[in-house]
PDB file of N, CA and C in Angstrom:
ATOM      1  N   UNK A   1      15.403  -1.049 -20.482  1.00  0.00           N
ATOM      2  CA  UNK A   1      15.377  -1.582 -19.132  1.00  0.00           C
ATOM      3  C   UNK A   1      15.568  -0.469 -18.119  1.00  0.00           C
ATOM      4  N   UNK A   2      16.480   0.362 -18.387  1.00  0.00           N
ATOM      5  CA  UNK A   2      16.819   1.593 -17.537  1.00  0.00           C
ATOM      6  C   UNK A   2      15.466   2.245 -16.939  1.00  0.00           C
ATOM      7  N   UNK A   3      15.109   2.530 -18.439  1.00  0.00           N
ATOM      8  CA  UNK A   3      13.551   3.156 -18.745  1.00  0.00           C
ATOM      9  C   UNK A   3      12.410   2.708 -17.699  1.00  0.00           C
ATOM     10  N   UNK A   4      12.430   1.572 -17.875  1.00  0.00           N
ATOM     11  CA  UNK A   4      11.116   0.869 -16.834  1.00  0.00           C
ATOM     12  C   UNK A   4      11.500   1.153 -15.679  1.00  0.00           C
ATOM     13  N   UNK A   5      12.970   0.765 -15.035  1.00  0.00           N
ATOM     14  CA  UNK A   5      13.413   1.159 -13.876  1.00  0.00           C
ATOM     15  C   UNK A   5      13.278   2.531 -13.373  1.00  0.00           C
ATOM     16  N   UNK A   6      13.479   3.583 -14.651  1.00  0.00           N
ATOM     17  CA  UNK A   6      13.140   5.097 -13.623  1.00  0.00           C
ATOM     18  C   UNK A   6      11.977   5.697 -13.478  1.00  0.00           C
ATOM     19  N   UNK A   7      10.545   4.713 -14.375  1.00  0.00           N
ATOM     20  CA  UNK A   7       9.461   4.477 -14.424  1.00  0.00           C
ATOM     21  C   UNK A   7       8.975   4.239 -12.979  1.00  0.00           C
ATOM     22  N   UNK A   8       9.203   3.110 -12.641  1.00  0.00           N
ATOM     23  CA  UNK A   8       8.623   2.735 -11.437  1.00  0.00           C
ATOM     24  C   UNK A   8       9.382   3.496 -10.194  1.00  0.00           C
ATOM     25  N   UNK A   9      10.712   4.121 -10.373  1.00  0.00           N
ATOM     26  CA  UNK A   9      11.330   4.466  -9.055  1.00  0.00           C
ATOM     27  C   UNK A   9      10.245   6.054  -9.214  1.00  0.00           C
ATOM     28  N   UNK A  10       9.819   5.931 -10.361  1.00  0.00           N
ATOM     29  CA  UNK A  10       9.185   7.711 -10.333  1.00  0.00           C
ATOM     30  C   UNK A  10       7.563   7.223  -9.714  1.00  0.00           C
ATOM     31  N   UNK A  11       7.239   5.976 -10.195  1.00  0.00           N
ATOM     32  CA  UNK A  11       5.921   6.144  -9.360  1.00  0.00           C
ATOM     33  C   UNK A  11       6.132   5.425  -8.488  1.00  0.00           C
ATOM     34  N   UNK A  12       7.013   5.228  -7.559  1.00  0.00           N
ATOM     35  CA  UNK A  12       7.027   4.720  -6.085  1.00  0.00           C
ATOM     36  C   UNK A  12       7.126   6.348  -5.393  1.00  0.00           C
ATOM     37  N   UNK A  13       8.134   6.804  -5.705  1.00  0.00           N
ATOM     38  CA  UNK A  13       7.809   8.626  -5.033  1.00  0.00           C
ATOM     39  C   UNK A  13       6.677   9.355  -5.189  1.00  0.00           C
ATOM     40  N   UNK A  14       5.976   9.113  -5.873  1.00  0.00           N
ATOM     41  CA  UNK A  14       4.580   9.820  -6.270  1.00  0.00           C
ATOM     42  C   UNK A  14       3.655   9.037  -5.815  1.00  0.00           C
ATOM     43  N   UNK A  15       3.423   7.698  -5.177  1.00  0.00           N
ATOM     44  CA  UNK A  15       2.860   7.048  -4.028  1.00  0.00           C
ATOM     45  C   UNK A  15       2.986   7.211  -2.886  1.00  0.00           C
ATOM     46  N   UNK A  16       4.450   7.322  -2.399  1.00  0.00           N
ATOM     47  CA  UNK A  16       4.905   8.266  -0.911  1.00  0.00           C
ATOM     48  C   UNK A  16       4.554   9.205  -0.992  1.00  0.00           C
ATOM     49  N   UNK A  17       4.755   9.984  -2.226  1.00  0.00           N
ATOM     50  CA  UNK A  17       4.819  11.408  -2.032  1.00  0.00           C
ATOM     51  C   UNK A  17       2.884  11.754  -1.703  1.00  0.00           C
ATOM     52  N   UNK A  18       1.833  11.050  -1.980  1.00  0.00           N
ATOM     53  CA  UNK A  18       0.423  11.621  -2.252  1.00  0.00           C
ATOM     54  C   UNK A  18       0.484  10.517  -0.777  1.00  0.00           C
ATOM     55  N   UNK A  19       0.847   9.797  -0.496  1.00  0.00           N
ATOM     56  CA  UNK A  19       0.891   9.272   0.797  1.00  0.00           C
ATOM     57  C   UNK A  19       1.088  10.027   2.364  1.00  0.00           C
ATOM     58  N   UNK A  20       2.112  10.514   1.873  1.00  0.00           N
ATOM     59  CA  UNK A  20       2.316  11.959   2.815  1.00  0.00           C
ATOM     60  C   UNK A  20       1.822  12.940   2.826  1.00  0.00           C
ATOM     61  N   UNK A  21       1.194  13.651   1.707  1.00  0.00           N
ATOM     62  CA  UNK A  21       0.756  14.620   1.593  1.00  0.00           C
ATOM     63  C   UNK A  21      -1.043  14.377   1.632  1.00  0.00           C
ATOM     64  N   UNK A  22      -1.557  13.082   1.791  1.00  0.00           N
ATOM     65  CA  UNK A  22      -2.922  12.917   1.868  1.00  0.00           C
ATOM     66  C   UNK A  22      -3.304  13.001   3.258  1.00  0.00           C
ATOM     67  N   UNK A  23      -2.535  13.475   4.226  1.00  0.00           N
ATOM     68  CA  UNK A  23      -3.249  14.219   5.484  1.00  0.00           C
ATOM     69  C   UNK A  23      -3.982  12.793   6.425  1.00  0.00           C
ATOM     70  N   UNK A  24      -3.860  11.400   5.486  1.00  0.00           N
ATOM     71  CA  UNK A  24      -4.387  10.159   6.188  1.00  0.00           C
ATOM     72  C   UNK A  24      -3.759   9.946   7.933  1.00  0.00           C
ATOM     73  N   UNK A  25      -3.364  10.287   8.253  1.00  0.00           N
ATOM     74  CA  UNK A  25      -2.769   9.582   9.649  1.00  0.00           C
ATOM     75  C   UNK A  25      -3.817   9.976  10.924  1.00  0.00           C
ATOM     76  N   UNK A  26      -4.552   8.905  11.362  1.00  0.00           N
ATOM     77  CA  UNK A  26      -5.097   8.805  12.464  1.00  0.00           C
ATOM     78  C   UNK A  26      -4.779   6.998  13.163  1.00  0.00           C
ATOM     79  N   UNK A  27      -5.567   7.590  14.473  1.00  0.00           N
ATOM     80  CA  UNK A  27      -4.995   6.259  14.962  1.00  0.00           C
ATOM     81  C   UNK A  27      -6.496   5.421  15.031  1.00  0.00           C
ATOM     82  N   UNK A  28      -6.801   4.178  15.016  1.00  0.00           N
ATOM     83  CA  UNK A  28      -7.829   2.927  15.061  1.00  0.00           C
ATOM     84  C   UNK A  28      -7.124   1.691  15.921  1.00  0.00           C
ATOM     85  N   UNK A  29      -8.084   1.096  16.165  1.00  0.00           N
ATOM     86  CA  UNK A  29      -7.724   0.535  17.464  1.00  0.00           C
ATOM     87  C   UNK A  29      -5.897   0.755  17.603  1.00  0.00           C
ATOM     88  N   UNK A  30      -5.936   1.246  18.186  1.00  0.00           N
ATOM     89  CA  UNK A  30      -4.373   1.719  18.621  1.00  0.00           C
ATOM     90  C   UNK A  30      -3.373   1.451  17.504  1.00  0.00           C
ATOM     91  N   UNK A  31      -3.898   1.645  15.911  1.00  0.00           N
ATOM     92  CA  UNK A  31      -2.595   1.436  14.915  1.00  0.00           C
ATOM     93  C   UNK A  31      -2.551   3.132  14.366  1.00  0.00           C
ATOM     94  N   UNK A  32      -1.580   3.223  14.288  1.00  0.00           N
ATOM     95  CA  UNK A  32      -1.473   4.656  13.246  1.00  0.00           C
ATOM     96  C   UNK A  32      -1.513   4.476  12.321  1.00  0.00           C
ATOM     97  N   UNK A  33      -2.880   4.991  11.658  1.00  0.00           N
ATOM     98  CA  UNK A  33      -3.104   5.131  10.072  1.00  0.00           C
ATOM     99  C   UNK A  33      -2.018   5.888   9.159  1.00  0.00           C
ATOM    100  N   UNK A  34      -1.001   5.431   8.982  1.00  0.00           N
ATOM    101  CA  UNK A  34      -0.049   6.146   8.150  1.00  0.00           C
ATOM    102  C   UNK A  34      -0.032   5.253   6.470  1.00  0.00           C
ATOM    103  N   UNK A  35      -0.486   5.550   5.129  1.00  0.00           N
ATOM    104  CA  UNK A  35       0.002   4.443   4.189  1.00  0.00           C
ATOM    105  C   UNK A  35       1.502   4.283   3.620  1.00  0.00           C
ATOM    106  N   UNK A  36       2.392   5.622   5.089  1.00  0.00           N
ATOM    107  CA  UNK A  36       3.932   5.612   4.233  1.00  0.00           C
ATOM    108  C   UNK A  36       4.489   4.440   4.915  1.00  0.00           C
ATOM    109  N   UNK A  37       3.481   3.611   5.784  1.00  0.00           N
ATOM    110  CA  UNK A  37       4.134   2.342   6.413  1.00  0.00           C
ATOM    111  C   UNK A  37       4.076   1.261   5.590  1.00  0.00           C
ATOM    112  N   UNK A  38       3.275   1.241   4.442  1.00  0.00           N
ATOM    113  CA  UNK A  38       3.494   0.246   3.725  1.00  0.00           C
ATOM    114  C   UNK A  38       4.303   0.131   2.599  1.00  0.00           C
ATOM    115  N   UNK A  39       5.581   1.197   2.567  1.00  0.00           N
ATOM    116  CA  UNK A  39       6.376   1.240   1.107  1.00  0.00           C
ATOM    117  C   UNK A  39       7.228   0.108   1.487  1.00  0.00           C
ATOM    118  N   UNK A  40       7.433  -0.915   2.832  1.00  0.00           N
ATOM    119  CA  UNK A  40       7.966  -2.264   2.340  1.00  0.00           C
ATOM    120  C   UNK A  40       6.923  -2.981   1.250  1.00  0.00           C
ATOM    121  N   UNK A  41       6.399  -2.691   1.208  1.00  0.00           N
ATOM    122  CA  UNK A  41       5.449  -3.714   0.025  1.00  0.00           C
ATOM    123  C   UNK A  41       5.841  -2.973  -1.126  1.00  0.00           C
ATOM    124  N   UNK A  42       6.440  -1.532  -1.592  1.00  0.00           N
ATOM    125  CA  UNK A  42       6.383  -1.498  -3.073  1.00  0.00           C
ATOM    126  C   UNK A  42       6.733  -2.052  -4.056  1.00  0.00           C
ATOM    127  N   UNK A  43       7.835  -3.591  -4.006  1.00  0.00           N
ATOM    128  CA  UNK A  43       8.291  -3.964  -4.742  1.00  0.00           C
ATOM    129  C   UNK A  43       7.378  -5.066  -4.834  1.00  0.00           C
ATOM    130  N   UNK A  44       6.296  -5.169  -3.981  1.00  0.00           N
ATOM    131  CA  UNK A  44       5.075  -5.975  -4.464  1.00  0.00           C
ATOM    132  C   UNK A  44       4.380  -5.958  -5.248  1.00  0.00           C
ATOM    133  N   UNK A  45       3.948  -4.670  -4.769  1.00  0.00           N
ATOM    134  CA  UNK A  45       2.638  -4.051  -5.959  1.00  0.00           C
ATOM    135  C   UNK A  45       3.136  -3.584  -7.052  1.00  0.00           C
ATOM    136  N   UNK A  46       4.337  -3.074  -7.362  1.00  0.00           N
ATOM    137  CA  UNK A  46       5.059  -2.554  -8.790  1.00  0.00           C
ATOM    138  C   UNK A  46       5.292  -3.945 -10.202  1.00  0.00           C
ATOM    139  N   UNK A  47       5.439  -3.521 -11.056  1.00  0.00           N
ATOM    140  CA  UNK A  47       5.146  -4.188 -12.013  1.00  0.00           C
ATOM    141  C   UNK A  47       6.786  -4.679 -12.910  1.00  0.00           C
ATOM    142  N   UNK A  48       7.276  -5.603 -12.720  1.00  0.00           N
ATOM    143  CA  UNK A  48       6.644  -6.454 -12.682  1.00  0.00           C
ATOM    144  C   UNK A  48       6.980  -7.097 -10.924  1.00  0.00           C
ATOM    145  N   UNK A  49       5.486  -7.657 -10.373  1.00  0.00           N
ATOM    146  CA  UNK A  49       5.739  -7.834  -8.974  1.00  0.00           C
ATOM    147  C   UNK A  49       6.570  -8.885  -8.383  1.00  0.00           C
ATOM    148  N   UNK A  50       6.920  -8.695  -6.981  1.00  0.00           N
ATOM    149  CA  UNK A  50       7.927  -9.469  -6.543  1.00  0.00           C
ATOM    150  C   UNK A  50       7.340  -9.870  -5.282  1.00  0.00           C
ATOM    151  N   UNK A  51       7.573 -11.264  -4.709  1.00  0.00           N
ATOM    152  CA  UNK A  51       6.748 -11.693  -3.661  1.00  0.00           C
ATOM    153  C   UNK A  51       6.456 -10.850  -2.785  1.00  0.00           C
ATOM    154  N   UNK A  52       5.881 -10.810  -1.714  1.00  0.00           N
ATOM    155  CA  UNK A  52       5.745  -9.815  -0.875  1.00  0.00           C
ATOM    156  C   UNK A  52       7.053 -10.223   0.602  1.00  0.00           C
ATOM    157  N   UNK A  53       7.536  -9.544   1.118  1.00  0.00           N
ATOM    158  CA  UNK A  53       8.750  -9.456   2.066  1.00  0.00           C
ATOM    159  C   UNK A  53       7.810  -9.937   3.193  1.00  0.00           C
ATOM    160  N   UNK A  54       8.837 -10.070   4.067  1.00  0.00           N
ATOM    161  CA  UNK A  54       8.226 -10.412   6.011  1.00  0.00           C
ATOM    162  C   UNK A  54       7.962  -8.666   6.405  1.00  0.00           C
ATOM    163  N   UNK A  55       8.401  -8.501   5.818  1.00  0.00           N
ATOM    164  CA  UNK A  55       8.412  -6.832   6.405  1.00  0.00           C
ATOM    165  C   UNK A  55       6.957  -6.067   5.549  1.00  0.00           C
ATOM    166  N   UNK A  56       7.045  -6.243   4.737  1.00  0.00           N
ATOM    167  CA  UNK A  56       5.422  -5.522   4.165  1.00  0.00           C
ATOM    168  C   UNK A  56       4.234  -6.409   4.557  1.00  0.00           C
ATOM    169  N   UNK A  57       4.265  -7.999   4.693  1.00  0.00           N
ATOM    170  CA  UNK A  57       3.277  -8.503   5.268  1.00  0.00           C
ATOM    171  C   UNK A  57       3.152  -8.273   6.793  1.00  0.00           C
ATOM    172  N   UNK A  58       4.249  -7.633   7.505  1.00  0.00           N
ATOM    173  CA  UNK A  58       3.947  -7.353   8.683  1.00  0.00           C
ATOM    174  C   UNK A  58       3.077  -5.678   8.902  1.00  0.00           C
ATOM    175  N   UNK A  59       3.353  -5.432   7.542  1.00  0.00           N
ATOM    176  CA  UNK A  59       2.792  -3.580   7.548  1.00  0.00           C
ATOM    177  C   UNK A  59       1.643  -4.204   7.073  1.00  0.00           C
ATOM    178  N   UNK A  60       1.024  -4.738   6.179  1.00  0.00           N
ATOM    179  CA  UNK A  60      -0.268  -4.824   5.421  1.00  0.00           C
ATOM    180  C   UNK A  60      -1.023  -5.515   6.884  1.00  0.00           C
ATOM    181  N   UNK A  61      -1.091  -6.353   7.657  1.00  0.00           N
ATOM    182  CA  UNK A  61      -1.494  -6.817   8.921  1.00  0.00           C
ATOM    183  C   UNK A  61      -1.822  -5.424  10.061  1.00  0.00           C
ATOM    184  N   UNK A  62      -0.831  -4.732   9.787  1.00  0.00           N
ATOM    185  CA  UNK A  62      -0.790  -3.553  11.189  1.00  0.00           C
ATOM    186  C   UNK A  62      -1.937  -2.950  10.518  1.00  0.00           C
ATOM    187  N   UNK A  63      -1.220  -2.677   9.550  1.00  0.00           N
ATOM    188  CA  UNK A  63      -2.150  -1.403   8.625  1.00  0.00           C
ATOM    189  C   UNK A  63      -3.785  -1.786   7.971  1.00  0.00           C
ATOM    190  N   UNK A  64      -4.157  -3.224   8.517  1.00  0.00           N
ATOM    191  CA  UNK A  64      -5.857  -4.016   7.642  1.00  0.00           C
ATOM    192  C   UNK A  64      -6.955  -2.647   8.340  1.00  0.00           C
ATOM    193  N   UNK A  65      -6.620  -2.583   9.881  1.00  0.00           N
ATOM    194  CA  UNK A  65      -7.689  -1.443  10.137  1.00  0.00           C
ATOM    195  C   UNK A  65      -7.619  -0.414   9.485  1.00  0.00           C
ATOM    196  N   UNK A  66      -7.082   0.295   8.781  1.00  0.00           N
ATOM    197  CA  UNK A  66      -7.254   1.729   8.212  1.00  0.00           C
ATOM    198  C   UNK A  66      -7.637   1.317   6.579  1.00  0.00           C
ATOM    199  N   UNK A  67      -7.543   0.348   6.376  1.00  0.00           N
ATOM    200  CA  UNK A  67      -7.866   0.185   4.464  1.00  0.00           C
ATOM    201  C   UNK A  67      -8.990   0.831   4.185  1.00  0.00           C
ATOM    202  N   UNK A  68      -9.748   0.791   5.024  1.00  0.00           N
ATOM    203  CA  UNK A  68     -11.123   1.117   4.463  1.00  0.00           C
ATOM    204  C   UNK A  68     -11.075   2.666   4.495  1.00  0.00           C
ATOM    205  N   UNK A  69     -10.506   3.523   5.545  1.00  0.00           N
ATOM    206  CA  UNK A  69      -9.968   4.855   5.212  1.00  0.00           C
ATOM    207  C   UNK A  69      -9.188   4.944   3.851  1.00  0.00           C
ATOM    208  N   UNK A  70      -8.587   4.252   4.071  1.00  0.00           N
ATOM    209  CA  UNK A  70      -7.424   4.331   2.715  1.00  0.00           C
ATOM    210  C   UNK A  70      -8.335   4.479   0.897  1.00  0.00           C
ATOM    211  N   UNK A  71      -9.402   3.305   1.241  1.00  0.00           N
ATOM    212  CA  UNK A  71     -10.061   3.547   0.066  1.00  0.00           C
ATOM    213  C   UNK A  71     -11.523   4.234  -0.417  1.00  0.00           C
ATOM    214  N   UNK A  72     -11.790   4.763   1.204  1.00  0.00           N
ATOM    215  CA  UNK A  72     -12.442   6.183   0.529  1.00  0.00           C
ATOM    216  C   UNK A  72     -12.033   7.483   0.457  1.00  0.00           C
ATOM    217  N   UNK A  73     -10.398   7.542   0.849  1.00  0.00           N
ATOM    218  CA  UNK A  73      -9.608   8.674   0.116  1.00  0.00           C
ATOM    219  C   UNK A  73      -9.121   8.577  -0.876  1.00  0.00           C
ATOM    220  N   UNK A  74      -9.823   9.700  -1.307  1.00  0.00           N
ATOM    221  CA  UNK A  74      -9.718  10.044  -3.171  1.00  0.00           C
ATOM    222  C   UNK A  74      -8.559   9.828  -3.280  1.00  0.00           C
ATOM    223  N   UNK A  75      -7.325  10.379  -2.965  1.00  0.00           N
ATOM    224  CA  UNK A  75      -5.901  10.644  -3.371  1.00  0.00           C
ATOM    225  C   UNK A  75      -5.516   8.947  -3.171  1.00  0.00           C
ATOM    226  N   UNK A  76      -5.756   8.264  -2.142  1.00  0.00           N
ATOM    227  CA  UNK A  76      -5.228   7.060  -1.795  1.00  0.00           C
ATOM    228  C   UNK A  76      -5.665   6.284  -2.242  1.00  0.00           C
ATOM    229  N   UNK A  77      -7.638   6.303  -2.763  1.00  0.00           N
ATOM    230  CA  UNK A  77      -7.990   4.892  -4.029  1.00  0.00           C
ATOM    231  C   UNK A  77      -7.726   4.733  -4.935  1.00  0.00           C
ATOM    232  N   UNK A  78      -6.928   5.554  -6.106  1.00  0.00           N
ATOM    233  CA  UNK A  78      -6.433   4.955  -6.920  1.00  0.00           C
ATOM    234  C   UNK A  78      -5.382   4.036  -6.583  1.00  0.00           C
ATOM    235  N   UNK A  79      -4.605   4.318  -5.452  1.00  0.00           N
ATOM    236  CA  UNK A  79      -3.140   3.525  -5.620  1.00  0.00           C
ATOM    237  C   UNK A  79      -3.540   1.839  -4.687  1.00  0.00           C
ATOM    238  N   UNK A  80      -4.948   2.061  -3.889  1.00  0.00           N
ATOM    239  CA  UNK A  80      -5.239   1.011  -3.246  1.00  0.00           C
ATOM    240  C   UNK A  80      -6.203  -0.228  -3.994  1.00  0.00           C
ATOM    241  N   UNK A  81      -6.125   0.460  -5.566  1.00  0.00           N
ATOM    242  CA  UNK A  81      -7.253   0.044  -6.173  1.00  0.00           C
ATOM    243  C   UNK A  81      -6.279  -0.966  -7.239  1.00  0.00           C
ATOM    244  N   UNK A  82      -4.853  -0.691  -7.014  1.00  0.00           N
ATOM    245  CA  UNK A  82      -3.602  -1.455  -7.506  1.00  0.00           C
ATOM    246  C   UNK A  82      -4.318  -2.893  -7.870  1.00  0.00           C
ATOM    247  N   UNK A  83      -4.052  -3.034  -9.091  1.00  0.00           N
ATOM    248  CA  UNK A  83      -4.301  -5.200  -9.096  1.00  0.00           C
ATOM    249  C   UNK A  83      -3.785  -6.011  -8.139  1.00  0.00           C
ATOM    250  N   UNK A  84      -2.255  -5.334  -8.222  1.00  0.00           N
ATOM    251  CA  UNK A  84      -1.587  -6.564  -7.339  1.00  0.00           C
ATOM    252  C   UNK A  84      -1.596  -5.995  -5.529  1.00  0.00           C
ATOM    253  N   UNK A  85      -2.512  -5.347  -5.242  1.00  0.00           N
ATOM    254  CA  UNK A  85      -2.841  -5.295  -3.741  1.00  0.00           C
ATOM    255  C   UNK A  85      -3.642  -6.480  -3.093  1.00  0.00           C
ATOM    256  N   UNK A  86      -4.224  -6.865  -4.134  1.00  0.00           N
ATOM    257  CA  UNK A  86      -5.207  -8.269  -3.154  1.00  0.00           C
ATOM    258  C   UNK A  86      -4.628  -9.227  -3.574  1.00  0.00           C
ATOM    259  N   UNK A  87      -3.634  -9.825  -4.383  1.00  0.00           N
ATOM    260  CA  UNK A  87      -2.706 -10.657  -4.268  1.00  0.00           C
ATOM    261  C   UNK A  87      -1.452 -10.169  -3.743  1.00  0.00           C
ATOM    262  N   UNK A  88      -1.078  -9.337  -2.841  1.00  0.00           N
ATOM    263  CA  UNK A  88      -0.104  -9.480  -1.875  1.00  0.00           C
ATOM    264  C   UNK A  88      -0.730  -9.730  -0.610  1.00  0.00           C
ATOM    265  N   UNK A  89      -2.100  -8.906  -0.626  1.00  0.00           N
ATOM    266  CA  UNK A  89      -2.694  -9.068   0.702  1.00  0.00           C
ATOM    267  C   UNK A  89      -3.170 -10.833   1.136  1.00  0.00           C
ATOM    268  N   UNK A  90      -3.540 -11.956   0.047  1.00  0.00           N
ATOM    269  CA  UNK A  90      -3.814 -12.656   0.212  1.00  0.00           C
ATOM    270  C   UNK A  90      -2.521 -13.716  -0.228  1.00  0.00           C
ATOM    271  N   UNK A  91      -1.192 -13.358  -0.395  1.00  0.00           N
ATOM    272  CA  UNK A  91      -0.068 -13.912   0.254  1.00  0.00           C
ATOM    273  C   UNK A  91       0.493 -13.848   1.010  1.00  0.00           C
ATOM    274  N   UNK A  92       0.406 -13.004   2.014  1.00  0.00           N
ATOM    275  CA  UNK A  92      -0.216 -12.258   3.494  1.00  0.00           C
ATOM    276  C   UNK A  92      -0.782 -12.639   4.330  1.00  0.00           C
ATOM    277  N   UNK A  93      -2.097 -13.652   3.766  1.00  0.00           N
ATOM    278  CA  UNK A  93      -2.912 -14.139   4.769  1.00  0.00           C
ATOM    279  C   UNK A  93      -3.886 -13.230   5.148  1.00  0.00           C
ATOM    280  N   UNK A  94      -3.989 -12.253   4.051  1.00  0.00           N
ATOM    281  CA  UNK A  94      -5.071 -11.197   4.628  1.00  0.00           C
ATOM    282  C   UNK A  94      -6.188 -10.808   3.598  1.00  0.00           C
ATOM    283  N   UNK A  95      -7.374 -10.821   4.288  1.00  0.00           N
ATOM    284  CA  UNK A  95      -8.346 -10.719   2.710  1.00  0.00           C
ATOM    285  C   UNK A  95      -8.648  -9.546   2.639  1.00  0.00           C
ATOM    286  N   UNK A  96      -8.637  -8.916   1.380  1.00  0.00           N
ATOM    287  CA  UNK A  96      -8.852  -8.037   0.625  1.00  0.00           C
ATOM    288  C   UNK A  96     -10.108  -7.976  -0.655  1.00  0.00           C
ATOM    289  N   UNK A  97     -10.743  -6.876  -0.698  1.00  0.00           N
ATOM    290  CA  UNK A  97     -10.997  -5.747  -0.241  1.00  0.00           C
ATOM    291  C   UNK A  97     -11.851  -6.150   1.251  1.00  0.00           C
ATOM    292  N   UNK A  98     -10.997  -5.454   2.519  1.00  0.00           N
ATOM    293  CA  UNK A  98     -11.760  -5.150   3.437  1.00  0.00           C
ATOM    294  C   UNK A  98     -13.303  -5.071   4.083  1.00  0.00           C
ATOM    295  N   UNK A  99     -13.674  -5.560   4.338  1.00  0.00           N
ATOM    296  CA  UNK A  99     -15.469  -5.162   4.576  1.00  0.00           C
ATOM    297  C   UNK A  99     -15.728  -4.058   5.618  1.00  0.00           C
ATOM    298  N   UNK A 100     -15.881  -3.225   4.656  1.00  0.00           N
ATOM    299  CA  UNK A 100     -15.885  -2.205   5.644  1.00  0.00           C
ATOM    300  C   UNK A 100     -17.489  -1.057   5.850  1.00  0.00           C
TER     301      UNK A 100
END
């Protein structure tokens, strides 16, 4: 149990961490493309997942304009390509994948 736990706390830092370091931040209609705004959702998308918070469905909403940035950066589509991203996004109220 420990195990799984320092599992996922190691790939939640290595999601921030390629989050920060993927150079993504611009602004679209007046939101800042940042994806370190959505680590309220990590206990969403991590395995095994947990509903999504008021606080990450309020980041996945801010943050719908930049997805489509998000997933034609190399560094950022694998982690946007997550299973459980379009079932948080669509407990959210938000549809996923983006049409972009």
């Amino acid at each position: 149990m420990k195990r799984v736990s320092f599992v996922m706390i190691l790939c939640a830092v290595a999601l921030a961490a390629a989050m920060v370091f993927s150079g993504e931040t611009r602004s679209v209609e007046a939101v800042t493309c940042s994806p370190i705004e959505l680590i309220p959702c990590l206990p969403a998308i991590s395995t095994p997942p947990k509903p999504p918070s008021a606080a990450c469905c309020g980041k996945v909403k801010e943050q719908l304009p930049c997805f489509c940035g998000y997933l034609k950066d190399p560094t950022l589509k694998q982690y946007m390509n997550n299973p459980n991203i379009p079932k948080v996004a669509s407990s959210c109220g938000v549809a996923y994948p983006p049409k972009c």
